[in-house]
C-alpha atoms as a PDB file:
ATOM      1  CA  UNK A   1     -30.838 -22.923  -6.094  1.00  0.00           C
ATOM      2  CA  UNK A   2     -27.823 -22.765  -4.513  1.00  0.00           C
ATOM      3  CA  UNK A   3     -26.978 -20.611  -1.315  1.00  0.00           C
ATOM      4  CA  UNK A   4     -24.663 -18.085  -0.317  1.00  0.00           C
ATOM      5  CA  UNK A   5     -20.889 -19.184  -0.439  1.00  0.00           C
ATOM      6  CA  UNK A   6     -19.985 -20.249   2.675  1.00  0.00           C
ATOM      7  CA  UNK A   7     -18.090 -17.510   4.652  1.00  0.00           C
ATOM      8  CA  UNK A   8     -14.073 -17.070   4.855  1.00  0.00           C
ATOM      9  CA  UNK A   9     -12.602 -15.022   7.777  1.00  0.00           C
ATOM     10  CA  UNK A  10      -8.999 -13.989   7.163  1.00  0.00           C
ATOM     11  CA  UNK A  11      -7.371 -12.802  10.669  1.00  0.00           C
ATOM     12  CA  UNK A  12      -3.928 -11.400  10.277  1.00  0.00           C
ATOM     13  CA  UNK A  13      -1.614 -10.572  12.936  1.00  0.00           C
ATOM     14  CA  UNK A  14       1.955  -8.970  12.191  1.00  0.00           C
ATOM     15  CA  UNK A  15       3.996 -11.058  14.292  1.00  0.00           C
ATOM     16  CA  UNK A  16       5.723  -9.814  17.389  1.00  0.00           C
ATOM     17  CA  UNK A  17       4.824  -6.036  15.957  1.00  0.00           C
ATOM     18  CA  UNK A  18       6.704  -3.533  17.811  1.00  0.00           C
ATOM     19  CA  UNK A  19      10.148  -5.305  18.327  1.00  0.00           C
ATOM     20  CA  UNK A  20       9.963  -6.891  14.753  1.00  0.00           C
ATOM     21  CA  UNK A  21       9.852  -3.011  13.759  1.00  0.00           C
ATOM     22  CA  UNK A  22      12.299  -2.040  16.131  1.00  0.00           C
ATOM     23  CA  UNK A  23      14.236  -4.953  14.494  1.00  0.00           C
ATOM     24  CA  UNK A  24      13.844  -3.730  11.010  1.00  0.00           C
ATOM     25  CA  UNK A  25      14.865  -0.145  11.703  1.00  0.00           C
ATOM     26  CA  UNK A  26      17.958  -1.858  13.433  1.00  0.00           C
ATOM     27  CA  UNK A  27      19.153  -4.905  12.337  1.00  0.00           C
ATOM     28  CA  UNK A  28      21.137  -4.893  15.312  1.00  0.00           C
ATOM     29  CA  UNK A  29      19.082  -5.768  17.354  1.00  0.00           C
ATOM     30  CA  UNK A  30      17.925  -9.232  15.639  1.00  0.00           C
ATOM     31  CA  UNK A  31      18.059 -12.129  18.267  1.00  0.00           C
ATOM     32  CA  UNK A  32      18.536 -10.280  21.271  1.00  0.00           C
ATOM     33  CA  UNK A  33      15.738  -9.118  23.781  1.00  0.00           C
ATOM     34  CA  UNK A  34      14.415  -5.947  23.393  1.00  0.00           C
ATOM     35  CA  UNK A  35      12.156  -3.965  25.231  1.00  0.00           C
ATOM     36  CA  UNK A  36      10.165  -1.071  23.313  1.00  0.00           C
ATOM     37  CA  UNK A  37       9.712   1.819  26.054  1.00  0.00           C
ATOM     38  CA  UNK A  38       8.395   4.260  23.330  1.00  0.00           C
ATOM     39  CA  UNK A  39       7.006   2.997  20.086  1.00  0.00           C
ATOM     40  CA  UNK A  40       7.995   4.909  17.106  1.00  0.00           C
ATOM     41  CA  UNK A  41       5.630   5.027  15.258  1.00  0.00           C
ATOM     42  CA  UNK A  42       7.643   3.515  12.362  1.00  0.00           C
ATOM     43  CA  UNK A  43       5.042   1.907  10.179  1.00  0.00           C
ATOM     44  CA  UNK A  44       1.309   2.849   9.440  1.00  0.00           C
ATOM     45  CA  UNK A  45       0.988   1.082   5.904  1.00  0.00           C
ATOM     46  CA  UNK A  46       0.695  -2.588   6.359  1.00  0.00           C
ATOM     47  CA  UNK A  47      -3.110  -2.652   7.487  1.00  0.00           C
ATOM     48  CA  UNK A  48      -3.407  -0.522   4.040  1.00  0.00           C
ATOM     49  CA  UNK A  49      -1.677  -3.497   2.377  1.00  0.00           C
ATOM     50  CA  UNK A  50      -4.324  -5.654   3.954  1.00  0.00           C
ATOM     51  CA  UNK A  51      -7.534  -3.175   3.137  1.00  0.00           C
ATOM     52  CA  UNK A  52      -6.607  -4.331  -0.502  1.00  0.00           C
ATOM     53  CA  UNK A  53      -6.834  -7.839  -0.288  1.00  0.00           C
ATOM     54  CA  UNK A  54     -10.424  -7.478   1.640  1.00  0.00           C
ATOM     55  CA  UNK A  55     -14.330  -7.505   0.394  1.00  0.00           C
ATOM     56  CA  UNK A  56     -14.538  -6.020   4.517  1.00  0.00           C
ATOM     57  CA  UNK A  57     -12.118  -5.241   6.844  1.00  0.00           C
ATOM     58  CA  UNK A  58     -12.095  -4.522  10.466  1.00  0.00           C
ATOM     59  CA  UNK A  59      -8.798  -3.288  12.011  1.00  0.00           C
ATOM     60  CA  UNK A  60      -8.738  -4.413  15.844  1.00  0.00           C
ATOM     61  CA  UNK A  61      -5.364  -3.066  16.704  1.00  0.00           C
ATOM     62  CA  UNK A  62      -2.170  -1.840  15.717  1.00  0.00           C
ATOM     63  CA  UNK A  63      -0.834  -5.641  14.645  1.00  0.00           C
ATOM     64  CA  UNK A  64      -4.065  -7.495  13.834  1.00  0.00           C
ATOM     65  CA  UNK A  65      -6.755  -7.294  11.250  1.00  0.00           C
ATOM     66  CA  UNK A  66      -9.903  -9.774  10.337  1.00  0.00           C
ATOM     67  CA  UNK A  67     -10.621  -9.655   6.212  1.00  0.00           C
ATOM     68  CA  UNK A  68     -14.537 -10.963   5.006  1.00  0.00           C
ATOM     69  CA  UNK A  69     -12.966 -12.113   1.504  1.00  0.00           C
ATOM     70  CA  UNK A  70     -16.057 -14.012   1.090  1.00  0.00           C
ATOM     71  CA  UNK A  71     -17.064 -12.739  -2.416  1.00  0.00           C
ATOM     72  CA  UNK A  72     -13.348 -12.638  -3.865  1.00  0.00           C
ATOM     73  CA  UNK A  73     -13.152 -16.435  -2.872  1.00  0.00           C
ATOM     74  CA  UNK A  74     -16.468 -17.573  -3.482  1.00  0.00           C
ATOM     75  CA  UNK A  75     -16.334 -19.291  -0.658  1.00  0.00           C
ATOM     76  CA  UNK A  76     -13.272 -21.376  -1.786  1.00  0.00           C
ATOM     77  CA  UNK A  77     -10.971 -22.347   1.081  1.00  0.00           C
ATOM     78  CA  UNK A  78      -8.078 -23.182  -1.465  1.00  0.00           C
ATOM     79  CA  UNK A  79      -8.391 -19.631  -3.350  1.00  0.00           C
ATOM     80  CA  UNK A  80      -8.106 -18.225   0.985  1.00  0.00           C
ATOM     81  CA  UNK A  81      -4.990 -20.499   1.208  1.00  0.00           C
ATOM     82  CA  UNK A  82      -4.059 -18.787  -2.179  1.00  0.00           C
ATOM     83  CA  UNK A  83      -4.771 -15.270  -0.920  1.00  0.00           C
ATOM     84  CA  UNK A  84      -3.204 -15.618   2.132  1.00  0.00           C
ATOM     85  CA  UNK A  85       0.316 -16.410   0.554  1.00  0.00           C
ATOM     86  CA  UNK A  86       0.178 -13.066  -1.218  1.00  0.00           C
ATOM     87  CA  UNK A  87      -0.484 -11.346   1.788  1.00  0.00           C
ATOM     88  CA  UNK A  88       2.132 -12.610   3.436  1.00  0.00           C
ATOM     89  CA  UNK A  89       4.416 -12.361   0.435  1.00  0.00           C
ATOM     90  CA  UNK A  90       3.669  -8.722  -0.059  1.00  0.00           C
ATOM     91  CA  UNK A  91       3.648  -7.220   3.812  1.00  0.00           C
ATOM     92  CA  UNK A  92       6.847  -8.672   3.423  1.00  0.00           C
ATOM     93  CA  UNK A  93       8.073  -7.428   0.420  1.00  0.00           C
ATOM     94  CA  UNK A  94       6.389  -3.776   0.939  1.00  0.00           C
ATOM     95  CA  UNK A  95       6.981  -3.530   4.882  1.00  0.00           C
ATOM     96  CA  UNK A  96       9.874  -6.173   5.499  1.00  0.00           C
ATOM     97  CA  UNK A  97       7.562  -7.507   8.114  1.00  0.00           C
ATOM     98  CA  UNK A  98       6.426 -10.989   8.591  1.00  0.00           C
ATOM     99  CA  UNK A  99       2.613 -11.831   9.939  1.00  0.00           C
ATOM    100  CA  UNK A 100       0.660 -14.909  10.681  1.00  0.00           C
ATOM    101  CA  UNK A 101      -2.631 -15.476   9.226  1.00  0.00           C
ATOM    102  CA  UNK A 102      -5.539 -17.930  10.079  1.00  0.00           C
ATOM    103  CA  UNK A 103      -8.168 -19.033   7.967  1.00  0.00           C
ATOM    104  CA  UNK A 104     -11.577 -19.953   9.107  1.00  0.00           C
ATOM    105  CA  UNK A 105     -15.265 -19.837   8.384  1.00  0.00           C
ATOM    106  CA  UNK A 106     -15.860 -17.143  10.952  1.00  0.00           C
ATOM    107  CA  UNK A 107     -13.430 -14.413  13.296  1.00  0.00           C
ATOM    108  CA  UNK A 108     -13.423 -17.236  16.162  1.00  0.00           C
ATOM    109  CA  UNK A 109     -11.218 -19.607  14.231  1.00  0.00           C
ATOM    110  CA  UNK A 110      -9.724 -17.446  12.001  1.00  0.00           C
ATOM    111  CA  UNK A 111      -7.972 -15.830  15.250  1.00  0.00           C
ATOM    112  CA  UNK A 112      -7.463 -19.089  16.966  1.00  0.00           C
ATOM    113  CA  UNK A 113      -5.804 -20.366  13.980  1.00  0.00           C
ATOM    114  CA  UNK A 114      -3.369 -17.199  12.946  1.00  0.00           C
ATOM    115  CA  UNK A 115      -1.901 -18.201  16.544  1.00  0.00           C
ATOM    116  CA  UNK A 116      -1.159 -21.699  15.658  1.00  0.00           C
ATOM    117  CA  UNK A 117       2.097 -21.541  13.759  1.00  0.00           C
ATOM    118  CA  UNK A 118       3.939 -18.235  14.495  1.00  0.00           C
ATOM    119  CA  UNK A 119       5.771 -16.635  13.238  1.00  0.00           C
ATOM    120  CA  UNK A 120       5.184 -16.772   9.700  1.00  0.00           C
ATOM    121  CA  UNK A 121       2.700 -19.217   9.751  1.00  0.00           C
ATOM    122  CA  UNK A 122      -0.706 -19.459   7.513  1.00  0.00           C
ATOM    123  CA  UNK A 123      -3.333 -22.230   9.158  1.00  0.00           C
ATOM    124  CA  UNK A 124      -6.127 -23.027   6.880  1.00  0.00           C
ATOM    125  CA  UNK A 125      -9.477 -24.137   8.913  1.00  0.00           C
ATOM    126  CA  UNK A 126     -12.226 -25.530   6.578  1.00  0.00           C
ATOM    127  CA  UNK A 127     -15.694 -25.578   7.980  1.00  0.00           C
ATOM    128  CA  UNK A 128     -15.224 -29.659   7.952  1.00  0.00           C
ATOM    129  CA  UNK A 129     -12.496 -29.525   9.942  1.00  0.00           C
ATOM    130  CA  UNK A 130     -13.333 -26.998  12.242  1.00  0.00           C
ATOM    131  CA  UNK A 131     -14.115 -29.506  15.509  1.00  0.00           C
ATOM    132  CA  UNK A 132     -10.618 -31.529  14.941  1.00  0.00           C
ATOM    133  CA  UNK A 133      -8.722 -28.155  14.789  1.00  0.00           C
ATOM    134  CA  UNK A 134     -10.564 -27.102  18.127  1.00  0.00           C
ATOM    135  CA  UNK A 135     -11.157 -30.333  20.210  1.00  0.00           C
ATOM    136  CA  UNK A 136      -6.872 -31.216  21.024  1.00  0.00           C
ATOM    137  CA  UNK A 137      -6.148 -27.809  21.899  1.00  0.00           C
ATOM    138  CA  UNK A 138      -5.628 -26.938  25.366  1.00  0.00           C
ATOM    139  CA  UNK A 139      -8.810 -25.157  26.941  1.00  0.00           C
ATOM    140  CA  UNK A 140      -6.771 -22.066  27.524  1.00  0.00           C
ATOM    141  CA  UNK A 141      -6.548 -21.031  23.764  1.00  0.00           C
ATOM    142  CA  UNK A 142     -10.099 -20.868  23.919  1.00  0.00           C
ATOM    143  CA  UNK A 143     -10.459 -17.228  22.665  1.00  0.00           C
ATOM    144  CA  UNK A 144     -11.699 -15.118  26.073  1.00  0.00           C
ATOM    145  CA  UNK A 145     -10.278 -17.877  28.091  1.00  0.00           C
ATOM    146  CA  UNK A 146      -7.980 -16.673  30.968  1.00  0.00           C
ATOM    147  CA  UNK A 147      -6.095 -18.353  33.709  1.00  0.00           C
ATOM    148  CA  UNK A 148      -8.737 -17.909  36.080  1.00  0.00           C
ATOM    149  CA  UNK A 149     -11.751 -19.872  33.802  1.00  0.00           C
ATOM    150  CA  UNK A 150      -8.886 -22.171  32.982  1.00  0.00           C
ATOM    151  CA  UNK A 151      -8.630 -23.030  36.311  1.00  0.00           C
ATOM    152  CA  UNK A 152     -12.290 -23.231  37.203  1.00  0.00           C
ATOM    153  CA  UNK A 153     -12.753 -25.855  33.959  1.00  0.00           C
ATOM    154  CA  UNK A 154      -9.928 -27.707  35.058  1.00  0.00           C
ATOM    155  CA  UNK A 155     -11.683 -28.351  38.349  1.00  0.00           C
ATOM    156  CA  UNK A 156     -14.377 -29.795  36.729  1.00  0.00           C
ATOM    157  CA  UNK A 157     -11.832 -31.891  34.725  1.00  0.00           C
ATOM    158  CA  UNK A 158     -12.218 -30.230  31.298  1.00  0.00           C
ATOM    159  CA  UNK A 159      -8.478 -29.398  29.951  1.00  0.00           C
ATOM    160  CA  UNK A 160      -9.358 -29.749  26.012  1.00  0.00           C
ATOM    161  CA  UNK A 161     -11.936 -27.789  23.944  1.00  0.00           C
ATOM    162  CA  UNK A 162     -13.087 -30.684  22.728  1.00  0.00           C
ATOM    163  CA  UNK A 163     -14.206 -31.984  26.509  1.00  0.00           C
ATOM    164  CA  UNK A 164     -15.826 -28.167  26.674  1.00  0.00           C
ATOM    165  CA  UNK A 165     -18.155 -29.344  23.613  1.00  0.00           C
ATOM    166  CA  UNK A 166     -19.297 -32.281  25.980  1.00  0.00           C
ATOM    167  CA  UNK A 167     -20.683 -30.347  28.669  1.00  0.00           C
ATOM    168  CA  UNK A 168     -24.264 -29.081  28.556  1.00  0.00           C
ATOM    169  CA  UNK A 169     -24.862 -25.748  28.374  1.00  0.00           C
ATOM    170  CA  UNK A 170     -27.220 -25.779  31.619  1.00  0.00           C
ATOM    171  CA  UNK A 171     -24.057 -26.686  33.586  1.00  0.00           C
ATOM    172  CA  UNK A 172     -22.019 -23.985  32.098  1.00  0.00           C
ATOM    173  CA  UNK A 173     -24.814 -20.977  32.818  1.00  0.00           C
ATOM    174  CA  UNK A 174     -24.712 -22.482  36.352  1.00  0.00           C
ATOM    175  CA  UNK A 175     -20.934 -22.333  36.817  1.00  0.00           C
ATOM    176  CA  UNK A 176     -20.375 -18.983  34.636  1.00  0.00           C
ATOM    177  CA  UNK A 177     -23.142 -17.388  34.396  1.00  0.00           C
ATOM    178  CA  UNK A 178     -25.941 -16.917  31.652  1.00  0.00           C
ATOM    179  CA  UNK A 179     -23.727 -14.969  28.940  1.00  0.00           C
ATOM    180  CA  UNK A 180     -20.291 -16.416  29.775  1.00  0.00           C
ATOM    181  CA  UNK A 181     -21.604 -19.998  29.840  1.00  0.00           C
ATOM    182  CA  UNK A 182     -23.779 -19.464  26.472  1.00  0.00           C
ATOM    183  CA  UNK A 183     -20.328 -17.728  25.079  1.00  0.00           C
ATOM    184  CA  UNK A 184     -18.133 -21.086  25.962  1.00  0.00           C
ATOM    185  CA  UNK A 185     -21.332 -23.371  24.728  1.00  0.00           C
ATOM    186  CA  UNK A 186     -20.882 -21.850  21.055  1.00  0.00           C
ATOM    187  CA  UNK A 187     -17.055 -21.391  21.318  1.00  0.00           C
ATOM    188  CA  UNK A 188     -16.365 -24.878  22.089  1.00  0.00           C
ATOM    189  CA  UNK A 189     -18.129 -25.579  19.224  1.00  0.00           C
ATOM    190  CA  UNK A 190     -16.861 -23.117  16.488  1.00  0.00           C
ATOM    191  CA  UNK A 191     -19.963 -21.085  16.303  1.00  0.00           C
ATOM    192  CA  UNK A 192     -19.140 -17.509  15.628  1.00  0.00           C
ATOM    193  CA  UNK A 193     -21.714 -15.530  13.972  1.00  0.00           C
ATOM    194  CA  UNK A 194     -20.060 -11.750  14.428  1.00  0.00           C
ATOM    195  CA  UNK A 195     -19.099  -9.679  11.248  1.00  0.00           C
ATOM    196  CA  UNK A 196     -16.314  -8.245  10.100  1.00  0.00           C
ATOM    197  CA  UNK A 197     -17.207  -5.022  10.805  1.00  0.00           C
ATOM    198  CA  UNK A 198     -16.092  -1.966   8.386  1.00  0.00           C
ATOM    199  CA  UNK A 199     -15.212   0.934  10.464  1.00  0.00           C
ATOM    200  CA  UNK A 200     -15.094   4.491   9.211  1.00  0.00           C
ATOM    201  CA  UNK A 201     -12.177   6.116   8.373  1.00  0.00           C
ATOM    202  CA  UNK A 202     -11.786   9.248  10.143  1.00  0.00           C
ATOM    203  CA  UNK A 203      -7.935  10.247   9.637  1.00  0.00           C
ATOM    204  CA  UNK A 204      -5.473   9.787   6.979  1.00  0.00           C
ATOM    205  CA  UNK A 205      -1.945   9.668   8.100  1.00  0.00           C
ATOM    206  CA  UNK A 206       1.549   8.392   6.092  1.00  0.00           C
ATOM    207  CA  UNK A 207       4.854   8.640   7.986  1.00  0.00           C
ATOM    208  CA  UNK A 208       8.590   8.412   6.962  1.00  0.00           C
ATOM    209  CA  UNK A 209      12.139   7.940   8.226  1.00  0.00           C
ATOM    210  CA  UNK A 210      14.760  10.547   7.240  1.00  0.00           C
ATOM    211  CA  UNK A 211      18.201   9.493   5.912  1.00  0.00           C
ATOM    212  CA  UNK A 212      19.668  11.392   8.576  1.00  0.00           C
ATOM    213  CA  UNK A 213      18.693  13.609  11.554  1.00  0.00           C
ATOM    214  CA  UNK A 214      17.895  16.753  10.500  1.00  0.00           C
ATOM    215  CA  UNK A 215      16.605  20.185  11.094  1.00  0.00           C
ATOM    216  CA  UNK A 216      17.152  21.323   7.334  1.00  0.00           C
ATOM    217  CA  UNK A 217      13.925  21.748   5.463  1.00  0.00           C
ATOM    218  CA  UNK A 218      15.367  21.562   1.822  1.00  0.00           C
ATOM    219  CA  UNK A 219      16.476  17.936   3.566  1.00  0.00           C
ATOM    220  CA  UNK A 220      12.970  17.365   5.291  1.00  0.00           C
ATOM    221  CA  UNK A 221      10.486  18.890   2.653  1.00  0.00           C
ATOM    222  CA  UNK A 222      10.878  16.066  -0.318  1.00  0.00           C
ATOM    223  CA  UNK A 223       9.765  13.303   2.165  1.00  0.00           C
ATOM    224  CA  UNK A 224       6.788  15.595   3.362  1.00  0.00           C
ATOM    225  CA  UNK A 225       6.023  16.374  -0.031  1.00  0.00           C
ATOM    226  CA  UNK A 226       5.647  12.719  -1.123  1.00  0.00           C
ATOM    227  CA  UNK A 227       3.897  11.663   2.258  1.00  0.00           C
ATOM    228  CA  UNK A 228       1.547  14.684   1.447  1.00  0.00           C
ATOM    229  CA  UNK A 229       1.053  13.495  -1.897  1.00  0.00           C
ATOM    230  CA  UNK A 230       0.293  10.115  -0.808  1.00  0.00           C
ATOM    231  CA  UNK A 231      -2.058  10.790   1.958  1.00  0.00           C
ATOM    232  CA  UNK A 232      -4.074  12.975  -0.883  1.00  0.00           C
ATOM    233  CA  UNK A 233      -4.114  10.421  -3.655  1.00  0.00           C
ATOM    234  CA  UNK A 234      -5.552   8.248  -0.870  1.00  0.00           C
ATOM    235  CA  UNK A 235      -8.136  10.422   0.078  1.00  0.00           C
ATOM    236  CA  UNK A 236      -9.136  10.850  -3.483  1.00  0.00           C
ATOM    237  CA  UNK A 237      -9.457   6.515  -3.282  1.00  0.00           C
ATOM    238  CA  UNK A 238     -11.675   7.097  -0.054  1.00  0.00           C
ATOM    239  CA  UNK A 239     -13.824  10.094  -1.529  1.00  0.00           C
ATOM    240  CA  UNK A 240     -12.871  12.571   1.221  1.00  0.00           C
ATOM    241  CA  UNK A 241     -12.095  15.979   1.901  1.00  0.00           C
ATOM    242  CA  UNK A 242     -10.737  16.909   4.872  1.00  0.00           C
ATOM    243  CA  UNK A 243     -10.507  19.895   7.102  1.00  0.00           C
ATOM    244  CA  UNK A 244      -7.084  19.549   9.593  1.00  0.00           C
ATOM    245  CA  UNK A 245      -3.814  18.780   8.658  1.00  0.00           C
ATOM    246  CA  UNK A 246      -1.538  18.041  10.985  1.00  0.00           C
ATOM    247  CA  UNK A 247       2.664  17.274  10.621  1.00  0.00           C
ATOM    248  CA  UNK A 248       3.888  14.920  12.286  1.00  0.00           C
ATOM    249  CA  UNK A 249       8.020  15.149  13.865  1.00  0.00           C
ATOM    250  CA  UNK A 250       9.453  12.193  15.765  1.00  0.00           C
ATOM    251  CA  UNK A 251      13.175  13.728  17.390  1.00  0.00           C
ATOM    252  CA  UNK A 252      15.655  11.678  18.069  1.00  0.00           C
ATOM    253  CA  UNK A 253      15.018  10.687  21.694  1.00  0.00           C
ATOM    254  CA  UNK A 254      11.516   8.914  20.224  1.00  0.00           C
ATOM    255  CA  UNK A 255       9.562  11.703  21.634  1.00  0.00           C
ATOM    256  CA  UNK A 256       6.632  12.839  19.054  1.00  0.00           C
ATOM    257  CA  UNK A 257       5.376  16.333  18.287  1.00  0.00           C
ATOM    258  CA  UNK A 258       2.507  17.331  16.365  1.00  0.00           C
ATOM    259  CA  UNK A 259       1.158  20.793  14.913  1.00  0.00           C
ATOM    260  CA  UNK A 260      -2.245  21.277  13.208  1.00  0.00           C
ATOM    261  CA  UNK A 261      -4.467  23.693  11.317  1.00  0.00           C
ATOM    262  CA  UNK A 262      -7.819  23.548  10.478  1.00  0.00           C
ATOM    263  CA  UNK A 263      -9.321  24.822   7.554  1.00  0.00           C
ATOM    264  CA  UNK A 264     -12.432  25.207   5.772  1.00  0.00           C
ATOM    265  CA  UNK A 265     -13.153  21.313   3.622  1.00  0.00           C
ATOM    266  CA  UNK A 266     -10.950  20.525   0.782  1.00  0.00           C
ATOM    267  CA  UNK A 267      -9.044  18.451  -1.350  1.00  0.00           C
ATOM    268  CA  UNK A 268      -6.495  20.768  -2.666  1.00  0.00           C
ATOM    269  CA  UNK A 269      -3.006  18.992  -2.936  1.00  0.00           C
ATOM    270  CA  UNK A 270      -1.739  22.480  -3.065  1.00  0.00           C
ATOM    271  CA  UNK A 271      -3.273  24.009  -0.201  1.00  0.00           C
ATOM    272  CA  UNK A 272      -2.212  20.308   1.680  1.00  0.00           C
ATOM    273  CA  UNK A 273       1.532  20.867   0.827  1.00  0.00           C
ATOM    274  CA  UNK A 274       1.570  24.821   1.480  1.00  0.00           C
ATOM    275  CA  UNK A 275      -0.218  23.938   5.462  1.00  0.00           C
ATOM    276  CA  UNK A 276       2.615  21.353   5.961  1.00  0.00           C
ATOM    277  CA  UNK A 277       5.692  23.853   5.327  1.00  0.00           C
ATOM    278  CA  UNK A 278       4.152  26.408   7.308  1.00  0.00           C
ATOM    279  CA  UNK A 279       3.551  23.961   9.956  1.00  0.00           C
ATOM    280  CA  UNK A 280       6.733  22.600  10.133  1.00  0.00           C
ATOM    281  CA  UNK A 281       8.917  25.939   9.406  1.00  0.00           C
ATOM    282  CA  UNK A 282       7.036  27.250  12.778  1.00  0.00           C
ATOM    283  CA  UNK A 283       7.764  24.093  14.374  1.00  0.00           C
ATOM    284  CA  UNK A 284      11.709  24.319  14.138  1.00  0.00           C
ATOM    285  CA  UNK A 285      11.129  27.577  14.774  1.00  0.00           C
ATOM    286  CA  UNK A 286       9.930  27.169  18.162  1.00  0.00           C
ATOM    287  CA  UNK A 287      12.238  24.351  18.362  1.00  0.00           C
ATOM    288  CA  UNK A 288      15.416  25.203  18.198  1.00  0.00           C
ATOM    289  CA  UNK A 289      18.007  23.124  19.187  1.00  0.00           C
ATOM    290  CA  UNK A 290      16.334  19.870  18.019  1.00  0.00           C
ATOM    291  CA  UNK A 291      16.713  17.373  15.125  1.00  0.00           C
ATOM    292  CA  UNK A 292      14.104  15.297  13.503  1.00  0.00           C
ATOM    293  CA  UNK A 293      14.483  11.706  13.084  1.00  0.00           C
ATOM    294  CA  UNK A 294      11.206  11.002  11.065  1.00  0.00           C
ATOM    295  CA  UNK A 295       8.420  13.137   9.890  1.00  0.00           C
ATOM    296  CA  UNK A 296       4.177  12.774   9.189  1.00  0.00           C
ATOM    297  CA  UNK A 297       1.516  13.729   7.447  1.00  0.00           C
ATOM    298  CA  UNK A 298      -2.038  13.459   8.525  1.00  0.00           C
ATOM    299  CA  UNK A 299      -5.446  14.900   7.505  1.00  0.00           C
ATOM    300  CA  UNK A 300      -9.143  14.632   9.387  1.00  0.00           C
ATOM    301  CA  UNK A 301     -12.213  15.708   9.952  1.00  0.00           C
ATOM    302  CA  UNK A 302     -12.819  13.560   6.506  1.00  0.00           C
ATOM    303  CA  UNK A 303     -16.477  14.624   5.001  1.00  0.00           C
ATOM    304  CA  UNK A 304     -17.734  12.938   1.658  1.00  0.00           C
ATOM    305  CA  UNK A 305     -16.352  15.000  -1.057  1.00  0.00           C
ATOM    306  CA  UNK A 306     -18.815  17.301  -2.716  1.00  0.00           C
ATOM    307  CA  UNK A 307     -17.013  18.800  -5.888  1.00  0.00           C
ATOM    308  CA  UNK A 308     -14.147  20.845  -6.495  1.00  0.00           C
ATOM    309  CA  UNK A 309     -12.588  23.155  -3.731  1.00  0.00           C
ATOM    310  CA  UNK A 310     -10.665  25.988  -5.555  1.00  0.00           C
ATOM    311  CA  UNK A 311      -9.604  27.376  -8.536  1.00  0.00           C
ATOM    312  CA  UNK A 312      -6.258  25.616  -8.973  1.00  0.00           C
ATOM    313  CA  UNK A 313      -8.055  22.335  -8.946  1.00  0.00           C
ATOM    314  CA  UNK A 314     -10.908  23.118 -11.492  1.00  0.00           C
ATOM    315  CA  UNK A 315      -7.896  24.352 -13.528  1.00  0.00           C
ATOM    316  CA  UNK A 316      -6.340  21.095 -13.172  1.00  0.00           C
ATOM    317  CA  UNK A 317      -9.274  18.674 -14.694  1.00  0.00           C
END
């Protein structure tokens, strides 16, 4: 009989994430340095992109993501290569961001590898091939590696991964202690037995830029309309209802504002759409002399979704 495929660990990481953003909002601003003081908050869709491509998928910041596409590859390092093309192709089609992706038989590699050939770049790391990937590179891109272990290795003349796999793992527990030294004994080596681990979704969120600054809600309320509609088809995908929605206004200055209301659970597109103008009239109420630069939608308190939630939807089935 034969076994389980072997496993294939996607890690994608949108390169250089907040400038590249910054970049793409301002064109401007391509090939000269820029600093991001305040992020904008400019794009929450691309890990969504990526949730699409995966069998699991663990989200481990803002810019990175590992995929388990195990069962949609069979195990088939090619069909990864494949995959990771169109996830390239389409985060930059749908975002007009680039990312880097590494391939690998567990999160270990798959993150060493993404790193390899930024930006852009797609590294494929076969389970054969896994100790010539490691053994050239410097022991510094050792994953959990600083400058201060760097230095301690080099004292003991060990500047490669691969001359980390040479040295036994009773020497390393003596010179980094029990857990440390076990960690570089296995690392050195490949061995990475951690999940992707799915987490749950607590918050659904879309956000948009307006063509223009604005405090005019016949201007404002088609773009909250269609974030609002998107955020609730998505929560129909997930199975949730949800019990606070919250709008989301980012002025011009970058500085973000937020109001929120929570109500009893549902799923009611129109009771989503009525909170958010009430939300935001009383916002530019209170704010008067300001203009909004983009605007959000988000819902939580997300519960499994146990049947219909007022009249207007059974109406509507």
């Amino acid at each position: 009989m034969e076994g389980p495929p072997k496993r294939v660990i996607l890690h994608v990481d949108l390169d250089y994430f907040y400038a590249q953003v910054e970049e793409r909002e301002n064109p401007s601003l391509k090939d000269k340095p820029v600093i991001v003081c305040v992020f904008s908050g400019r794009t929450e869709d691309s890990v969504e992109i990526l949730r699409n491509f995966a069998d699991k998928f663990q989200q481990v910041g803002i810019d990175e993501a590992f995929l388990d596409v195990t069962q949609r590859t069979g195990g088939d390092f090619m069909k990864a290569e494949e995959l990771g093309n169109r996830i390239k192709q389409e985060v930059r089609l749908k975002e007009m961001l680039t990312c880097s992706i590494g391939v690998g038989p567990n999160k270990l590699v798959a993150k060493m590898a993404s790193d390899l050939q930024k930006p852009y770049g797609l590294t494929v790391v076969p389970p054969e091939s896994v100790q010539s990937f490691l053994a050239p590179l410097p022991v510094g891109k050792l994953f959990l590696i600083g400058p201060k272990t760097e230095e301690k290795l080099n004292d003991i003349e060990v500047k490669t991964i691969g001359e980390l796999a040479e040295v036994t793992i009773d020497r390393l527990v003596n010179e980094f202690g029990e857990k440390f030294g076990e960690y570089l004994y296995r690392a050195s080596r490949g061995i990475d037995s951690a999940p992707v681990l799915e987490r749950e979704i607590t918050q659904i969120s879309r956000i948009a830029t307006l063509k223009q600054n604005t405090r005019q809600m016949n201007e404002i309320l088609p773009v909250l309309n269609a974030l609002a509609e998107d955020v609730h088809r998505k929560s129909l995908d997930e199975n949730k209802d949800f019990k606070t929605i919250s709008i989301i206004a980012i002025l011009k200055d970058l500085s973000i504002h937020t109001r929120s209301k929570t109500l009893a659970s549902t799923n009611s597109l129109e009771v989503l759409k009525n909170v958010i103008v009430e939300l935001f009239e009383s916002f530019l109420a209170e704010e008067q002399n300001i203009a909004v630069r983009r605007v959000g939608v988000k819902v939580s308190g997300l519960e499994v979704k146990t049947g219909q939630t007022s009249l207007v939807d059974f109406g509507k089935m």
